[in-house]
N, C-alpha and C. Protein backbone atom coordinates (compact mmCIF):
# COMPACT_ATOMS: atom_id res chain seq x y z
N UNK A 1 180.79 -10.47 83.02
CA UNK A 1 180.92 -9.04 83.25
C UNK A 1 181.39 -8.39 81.95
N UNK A 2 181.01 -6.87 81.65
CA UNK A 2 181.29 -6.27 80.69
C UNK A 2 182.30 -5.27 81.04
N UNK A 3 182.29 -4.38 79.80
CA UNK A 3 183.21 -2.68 80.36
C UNK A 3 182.49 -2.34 81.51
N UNK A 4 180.82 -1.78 81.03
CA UNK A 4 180.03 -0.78 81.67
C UNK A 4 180.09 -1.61 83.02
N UNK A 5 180.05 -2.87 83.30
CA UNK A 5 179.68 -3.47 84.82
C UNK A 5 180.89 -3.44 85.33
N UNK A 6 182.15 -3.39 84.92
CA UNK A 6 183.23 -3.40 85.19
C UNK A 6 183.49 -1.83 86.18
N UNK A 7 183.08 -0.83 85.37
CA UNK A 7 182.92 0.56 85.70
C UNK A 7 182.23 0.70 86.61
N UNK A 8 180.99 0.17 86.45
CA UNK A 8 180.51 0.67 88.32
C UNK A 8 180.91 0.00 89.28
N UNK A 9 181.86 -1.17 89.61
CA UNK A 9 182.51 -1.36 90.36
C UNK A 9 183.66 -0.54 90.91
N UNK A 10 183.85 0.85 90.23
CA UNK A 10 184.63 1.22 90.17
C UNK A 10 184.62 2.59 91.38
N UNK A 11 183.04 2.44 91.72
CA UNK A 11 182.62 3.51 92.74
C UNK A 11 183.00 2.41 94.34
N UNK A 12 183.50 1.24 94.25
CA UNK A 12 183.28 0.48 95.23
C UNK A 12 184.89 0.96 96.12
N UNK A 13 185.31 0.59 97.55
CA UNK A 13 186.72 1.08 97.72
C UNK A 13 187.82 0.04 97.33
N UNK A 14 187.61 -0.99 97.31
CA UNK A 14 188.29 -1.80 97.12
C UNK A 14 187.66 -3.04 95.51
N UNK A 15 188.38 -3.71 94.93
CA UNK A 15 188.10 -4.59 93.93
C UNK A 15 187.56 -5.96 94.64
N UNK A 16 186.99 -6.43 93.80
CA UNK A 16 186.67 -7.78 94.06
C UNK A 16 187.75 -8.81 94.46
N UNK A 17 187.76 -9.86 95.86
CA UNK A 17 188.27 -10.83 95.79
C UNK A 17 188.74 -11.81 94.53
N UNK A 18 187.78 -11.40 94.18
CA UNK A 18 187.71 -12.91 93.49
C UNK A 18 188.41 -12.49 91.74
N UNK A 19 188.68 -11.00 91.71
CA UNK A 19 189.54 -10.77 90.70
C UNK A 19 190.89 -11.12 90.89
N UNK A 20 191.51 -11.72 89.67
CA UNK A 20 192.80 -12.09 89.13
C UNK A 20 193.69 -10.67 89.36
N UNK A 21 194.94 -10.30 89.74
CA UNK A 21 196.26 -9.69 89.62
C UNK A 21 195.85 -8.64 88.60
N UNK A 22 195.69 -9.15 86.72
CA UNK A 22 195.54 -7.95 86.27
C UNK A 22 194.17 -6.87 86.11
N UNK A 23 193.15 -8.02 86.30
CA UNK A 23 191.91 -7.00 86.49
C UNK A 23 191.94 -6.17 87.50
N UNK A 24 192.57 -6.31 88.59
CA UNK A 24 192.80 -5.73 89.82
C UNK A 24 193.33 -4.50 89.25
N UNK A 25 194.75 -4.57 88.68
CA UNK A 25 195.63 -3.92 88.24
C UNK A 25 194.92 -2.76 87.49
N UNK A 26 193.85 -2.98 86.62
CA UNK A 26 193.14 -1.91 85.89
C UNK A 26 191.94 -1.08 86.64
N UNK A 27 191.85 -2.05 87.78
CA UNK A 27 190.71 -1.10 88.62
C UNK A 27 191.47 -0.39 89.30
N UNK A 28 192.44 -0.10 90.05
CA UNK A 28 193.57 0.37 90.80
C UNK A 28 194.02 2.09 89.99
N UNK A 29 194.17 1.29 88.54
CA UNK A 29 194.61 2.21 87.63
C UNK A 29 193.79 3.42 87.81
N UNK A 30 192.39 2.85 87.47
CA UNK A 30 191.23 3.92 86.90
C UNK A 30 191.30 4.74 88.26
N UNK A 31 191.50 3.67 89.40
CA UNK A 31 191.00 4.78 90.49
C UNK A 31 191.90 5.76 91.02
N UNK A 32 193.25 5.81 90.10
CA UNK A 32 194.11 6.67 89.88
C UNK A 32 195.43 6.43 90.96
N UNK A 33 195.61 5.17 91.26
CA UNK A 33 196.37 4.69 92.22
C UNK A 33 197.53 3.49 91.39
N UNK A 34 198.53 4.14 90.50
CA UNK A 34 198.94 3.98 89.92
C UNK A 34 200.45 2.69 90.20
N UNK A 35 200.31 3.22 91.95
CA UNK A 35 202.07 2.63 92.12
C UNK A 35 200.85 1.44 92.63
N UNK A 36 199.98 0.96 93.42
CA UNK A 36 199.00 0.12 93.80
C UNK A 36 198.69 -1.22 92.34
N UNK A 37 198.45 -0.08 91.10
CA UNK A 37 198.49 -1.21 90.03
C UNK A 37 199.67 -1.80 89.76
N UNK A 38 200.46 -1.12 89.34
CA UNK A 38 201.98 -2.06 89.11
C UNK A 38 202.60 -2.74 89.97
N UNK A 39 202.41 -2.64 91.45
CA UNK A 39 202.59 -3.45 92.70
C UNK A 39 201.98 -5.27 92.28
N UNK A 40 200.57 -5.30 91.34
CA UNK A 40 199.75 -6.44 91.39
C UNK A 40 200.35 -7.35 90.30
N UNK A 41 200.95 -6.27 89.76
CA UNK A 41 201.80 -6.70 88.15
C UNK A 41 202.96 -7.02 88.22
N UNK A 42 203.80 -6.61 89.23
CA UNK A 42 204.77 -6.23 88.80
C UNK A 42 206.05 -7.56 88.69
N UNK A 43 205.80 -8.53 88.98
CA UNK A 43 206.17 -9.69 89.21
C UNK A 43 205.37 -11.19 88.69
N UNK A 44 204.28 -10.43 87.85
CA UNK A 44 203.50 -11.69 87.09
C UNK A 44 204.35 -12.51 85.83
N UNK A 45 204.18 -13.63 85.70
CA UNK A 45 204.94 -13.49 84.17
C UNK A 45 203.65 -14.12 83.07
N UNK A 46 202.63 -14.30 83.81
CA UNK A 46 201.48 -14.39 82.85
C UNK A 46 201.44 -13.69 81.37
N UNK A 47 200.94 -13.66 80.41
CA UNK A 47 200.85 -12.57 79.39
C UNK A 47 199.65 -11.39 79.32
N UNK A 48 198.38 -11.98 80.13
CA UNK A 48 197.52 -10.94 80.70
C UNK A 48 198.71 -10.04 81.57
N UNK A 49 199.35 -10.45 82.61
CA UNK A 49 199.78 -9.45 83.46
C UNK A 49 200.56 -8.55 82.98
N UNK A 50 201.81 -9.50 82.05
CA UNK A 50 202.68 -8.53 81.14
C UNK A 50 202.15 -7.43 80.27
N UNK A 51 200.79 -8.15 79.62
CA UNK A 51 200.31 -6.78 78.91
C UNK A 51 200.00 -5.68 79.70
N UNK A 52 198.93 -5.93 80.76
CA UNK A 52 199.05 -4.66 81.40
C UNK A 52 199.87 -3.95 82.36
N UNK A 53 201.13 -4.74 82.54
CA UNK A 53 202.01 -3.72 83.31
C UNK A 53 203.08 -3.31 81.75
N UNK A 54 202.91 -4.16 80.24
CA UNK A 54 203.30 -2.84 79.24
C UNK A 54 202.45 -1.42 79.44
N UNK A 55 200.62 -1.69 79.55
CA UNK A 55 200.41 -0.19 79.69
C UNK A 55 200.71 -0.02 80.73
N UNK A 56 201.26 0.28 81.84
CA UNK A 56 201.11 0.98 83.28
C UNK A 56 202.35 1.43 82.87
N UNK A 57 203.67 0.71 82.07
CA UNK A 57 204.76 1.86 81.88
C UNK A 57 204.68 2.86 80.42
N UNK A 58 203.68 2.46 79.59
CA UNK A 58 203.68 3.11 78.67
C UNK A 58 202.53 4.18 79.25
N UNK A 59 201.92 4.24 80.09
CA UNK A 59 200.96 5.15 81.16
C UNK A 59 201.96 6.31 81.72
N UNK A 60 203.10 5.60 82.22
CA UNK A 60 204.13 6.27 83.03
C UNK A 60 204.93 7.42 82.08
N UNK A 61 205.04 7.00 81.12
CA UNK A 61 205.78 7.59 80.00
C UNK A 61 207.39 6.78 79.71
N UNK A 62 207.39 5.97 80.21
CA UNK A 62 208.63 4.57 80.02
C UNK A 62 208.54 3.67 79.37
N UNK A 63 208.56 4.55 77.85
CA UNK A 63 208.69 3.61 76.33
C UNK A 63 209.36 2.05 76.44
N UNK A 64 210.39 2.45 76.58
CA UNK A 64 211.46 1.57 76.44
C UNK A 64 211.06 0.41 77.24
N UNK A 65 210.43 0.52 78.76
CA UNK A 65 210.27 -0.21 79.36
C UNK A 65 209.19 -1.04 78.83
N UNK A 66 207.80 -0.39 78.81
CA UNK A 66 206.71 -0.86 77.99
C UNK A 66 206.99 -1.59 76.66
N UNK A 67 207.66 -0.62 75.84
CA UNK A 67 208.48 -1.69 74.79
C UNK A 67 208.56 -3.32 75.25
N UNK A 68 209.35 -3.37 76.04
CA UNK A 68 209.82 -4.70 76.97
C UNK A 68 208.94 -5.37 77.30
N UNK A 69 207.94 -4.92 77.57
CA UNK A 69 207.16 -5.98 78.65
C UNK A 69 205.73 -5.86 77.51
N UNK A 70 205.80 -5.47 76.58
CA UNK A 70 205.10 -5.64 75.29
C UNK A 70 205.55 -7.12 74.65
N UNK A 71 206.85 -6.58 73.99
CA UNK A 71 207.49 -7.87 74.18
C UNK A 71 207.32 -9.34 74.71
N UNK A 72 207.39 -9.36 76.09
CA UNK A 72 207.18 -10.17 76.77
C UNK A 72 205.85 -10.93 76.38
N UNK A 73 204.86 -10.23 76.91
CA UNK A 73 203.70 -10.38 76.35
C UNK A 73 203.06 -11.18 75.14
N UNK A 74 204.04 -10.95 74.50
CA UNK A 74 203.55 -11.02 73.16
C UNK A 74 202.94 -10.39 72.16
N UNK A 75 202.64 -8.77 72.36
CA UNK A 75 201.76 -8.46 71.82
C UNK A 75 202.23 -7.00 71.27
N UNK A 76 201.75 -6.48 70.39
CA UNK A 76 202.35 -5.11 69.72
C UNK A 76 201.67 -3.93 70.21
N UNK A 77 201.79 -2.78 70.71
CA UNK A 77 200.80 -2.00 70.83
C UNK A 77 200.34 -1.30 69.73
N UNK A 78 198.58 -1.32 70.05
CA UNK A 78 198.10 -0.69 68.85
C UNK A 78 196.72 0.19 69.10
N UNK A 79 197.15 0.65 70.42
CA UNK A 79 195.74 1.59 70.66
C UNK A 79 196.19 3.10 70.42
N UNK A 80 195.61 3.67 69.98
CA UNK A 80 195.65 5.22 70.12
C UNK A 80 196.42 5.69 71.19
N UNK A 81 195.00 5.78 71.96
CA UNK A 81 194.93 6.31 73.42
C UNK A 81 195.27 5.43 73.95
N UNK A 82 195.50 5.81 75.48
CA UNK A 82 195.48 4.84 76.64
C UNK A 82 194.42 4.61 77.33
N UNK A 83 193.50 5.52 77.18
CA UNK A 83 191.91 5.30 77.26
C UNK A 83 191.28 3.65 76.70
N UNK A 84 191.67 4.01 75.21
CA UNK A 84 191.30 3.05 74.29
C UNK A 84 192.19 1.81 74.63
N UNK A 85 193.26 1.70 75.50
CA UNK A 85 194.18 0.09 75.84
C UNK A 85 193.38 -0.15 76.88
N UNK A 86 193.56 0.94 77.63
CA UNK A 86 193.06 0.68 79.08
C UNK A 86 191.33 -0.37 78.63
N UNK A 87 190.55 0.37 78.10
CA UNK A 87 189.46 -0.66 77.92
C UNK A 87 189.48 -2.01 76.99
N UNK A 88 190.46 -2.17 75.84
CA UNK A 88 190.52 -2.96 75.58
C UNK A 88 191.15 -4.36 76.60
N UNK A 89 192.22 -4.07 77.59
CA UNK A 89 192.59 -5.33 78.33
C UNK A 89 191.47 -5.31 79.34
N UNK A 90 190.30 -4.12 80.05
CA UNK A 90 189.41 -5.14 80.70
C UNK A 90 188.56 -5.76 80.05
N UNK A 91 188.30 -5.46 78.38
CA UNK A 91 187.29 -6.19 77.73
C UNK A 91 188.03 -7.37 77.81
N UNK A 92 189.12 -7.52 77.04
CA UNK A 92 189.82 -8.59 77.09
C UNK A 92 189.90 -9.71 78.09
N UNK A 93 189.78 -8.96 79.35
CA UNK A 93 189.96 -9.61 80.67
C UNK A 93 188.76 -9.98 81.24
N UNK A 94 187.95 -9.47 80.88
CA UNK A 94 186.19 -9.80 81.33
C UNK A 94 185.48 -10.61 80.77
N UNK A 95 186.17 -10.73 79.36
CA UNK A 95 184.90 -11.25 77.69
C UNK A 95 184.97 -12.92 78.15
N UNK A 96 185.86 -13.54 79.07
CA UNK A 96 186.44 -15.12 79.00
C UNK A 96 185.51 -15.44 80.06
């Protein structure tokens, strides 16, 4: 699966079974159901999961927190936008 196939799943009501915690987490996001994504995250200690519940608080506007769970992660933020994170962890999450 890609971005674009990723996206038209996105007209569907619910995500795929067979998606993992954080892909979930980013379809949830897009579909603007925000406390639903960090619910899938919010207790992962994976580093996929950590990264994206860093964006869901750096989404929120909770630096400090995102800071943290950047951290965790391992990873620095370096997208612009949140547009531009947001697609990089489902590329990330799809490309494997």
């Amino acid at each position: 699966m890609d971005l674009s196939e990723f996206k038209k799943v996105l007209s569907e009501e619910v995500p795929p079974d067979e998606w993992g915690a954080p892909l979930a987490a980013l379809w949830w996001d897009a579909k603007g159901n925000w406390s639903r994504a960090h619910a899938l995250v919010d207790e992962l200690e994976s580093k996929d999961g950590m990264a994206v519940h860093a964006y869901l608080h750096r989404k929120e506007g909770a630096l400090g927190n995102a800071d943290y769970w950047y951290a965790r992660a391992g990873r620095e933020f370096h997208r612009e936008t949140l547009d531009e994170e947001w697609e990089a962890l489902v590329v990330g999450l799809t490309s494997g």
